[in-house]
C-alpha atoms as a PDB file:
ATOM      1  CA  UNK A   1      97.702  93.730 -44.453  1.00  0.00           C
ATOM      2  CA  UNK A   2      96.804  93.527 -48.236  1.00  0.00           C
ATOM      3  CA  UNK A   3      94.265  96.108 -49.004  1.00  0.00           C
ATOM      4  CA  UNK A   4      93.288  95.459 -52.292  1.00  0.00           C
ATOM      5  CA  UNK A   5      94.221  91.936 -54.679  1.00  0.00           C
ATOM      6  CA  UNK A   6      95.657  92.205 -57.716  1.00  0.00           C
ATOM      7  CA  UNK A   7      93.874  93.659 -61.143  1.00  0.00           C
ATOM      8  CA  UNK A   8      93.912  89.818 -62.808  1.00  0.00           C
ATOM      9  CA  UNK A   9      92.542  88.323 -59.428  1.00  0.00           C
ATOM     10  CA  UNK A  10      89.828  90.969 -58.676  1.00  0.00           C
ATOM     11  CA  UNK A  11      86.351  89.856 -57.783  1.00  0.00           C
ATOM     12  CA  UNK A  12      87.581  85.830 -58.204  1.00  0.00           C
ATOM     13  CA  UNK A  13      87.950  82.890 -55.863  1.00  0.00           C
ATOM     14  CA  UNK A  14      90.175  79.996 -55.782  1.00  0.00           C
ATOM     15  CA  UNK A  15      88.116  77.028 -55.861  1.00  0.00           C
ATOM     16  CA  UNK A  16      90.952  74.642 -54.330  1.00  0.00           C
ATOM     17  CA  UNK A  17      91.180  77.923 -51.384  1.00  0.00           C
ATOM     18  CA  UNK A  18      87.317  77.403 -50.959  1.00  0.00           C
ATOM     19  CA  UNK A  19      87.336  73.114 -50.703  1.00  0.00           C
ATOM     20  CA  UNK A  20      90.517  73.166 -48.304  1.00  0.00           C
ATOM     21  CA  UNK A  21      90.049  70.697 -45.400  1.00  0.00           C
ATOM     22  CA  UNK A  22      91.536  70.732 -41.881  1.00  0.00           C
ATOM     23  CA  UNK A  23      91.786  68.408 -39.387  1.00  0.00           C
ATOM     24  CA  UNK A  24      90.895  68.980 -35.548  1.00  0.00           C
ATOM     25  CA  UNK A  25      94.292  70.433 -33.666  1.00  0.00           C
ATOM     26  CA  UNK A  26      95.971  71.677 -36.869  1.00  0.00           C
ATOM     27  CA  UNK A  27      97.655  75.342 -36.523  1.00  0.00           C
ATOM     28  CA  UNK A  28      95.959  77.433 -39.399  1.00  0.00           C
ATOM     29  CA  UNK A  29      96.795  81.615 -39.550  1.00  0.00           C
ATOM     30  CA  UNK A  30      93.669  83.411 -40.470  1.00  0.00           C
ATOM     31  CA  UNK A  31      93.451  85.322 -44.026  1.00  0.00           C
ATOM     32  CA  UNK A  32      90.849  87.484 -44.934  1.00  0.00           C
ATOM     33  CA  UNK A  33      89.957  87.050 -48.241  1.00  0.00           C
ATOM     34  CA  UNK A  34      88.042  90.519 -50.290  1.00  0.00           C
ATOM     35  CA  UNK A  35      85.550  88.798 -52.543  1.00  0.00           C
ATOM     36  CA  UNK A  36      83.430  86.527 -49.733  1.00  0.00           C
ATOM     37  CA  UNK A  37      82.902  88.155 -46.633  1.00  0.00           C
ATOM     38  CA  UNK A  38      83.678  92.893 -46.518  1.00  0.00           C
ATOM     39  CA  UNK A  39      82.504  92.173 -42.610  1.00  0.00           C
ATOM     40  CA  UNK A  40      85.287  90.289 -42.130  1.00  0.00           C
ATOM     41  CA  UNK A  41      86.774  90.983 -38.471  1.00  0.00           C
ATOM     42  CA  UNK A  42      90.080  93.265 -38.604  1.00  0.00           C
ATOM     43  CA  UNK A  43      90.911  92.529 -35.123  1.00  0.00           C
ATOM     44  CA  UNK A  44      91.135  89.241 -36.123  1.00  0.00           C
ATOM     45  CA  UNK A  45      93.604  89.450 -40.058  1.00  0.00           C
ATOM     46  CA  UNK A  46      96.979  87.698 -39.423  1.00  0.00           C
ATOM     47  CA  UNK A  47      96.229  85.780 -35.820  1.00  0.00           C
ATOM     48  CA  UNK A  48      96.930  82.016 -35.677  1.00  0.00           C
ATOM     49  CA  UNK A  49      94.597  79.547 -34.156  1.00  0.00           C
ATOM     50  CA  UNK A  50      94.027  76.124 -33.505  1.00  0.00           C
ATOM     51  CA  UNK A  51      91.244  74.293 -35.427  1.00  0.00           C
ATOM     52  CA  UNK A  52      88.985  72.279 -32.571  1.00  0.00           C
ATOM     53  CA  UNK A  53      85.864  71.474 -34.751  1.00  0.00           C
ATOM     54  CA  UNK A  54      83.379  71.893 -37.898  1.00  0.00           C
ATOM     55  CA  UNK A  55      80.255  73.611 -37.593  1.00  0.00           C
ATOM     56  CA  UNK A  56      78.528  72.873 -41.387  1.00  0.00           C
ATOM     57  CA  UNK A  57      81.128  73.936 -44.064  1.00  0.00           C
ATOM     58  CA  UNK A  58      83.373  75.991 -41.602  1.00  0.00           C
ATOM     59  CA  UNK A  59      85.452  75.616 -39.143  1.00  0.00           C
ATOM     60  CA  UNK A  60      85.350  76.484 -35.270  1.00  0.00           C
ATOM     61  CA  UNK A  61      89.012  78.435 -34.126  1.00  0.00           C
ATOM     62  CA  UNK A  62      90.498  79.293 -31.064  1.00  0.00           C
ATOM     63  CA  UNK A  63      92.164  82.143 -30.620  1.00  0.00           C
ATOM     64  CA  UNK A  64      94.026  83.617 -27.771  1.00  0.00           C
ATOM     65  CA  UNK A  65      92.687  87.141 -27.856  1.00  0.00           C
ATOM     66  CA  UNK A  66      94.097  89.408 -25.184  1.00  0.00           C
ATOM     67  CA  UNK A  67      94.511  87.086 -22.677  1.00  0.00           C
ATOM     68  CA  UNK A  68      91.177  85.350 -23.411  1.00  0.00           C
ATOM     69  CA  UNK A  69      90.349  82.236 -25.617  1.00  0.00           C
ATOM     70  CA  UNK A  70      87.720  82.870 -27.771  1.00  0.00           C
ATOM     71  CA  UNK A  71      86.235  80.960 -30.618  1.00  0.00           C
ATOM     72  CA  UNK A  72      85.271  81.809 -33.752  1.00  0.00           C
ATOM     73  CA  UNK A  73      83.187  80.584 -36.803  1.00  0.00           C
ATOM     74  CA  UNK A  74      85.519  81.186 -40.170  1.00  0.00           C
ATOM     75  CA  UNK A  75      85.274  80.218 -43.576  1.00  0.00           C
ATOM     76  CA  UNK A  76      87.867  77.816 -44.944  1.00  0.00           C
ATOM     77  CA  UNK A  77      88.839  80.478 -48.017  1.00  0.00           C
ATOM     78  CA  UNK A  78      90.078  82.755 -44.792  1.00  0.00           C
ATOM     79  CA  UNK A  79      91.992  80.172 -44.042  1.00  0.00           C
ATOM     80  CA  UNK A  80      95.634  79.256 -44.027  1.00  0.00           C
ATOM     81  CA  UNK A  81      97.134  76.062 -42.834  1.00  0.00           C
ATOM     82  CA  UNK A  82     100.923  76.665 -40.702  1.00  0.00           C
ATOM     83  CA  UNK A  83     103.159  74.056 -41.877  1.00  0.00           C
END
């Protein structure tokens, strides 16, 4: 897990990362990204989900989390769409 970005990057946001779109039933991996959210789940950095639906300008993901499905709320900057 990355800890800290890099000195040129620091405290900046990708625009295009923040206006990404998925569709319902794509495969995204989750990303935590420093400069929006420091209450960002850790239990949660590096897990792939399945998108099933928006709620405003995020997205709802399901997660298999120990057995359990549960979904979450996230941010499209956390992000990451599995090819």
């Amino acid at each position: 897990m990355i800890k800290r970005k890099n000195v040129k990057k620091k405290g900046k946001l990708e625009l295009s990362k923040y206006f990404q779109e998925f569709k319902v039933g794509e495969k995204i991996a989750i990303v935590k990204e420093h400069t929006l959210n420091p209450a960002f789940p850790i239990q949660i950095q590096g897990r792939t989900g399945v998108v099933i639906g928006e709620r405003g300008n995020s997205y709802l993901v399901k997660l298999n989390n120990g057995g359990t499905e549960k979904v979450y709320i996230i941010a499209p900057s956390c992000l990451k769409k599995i090819k």
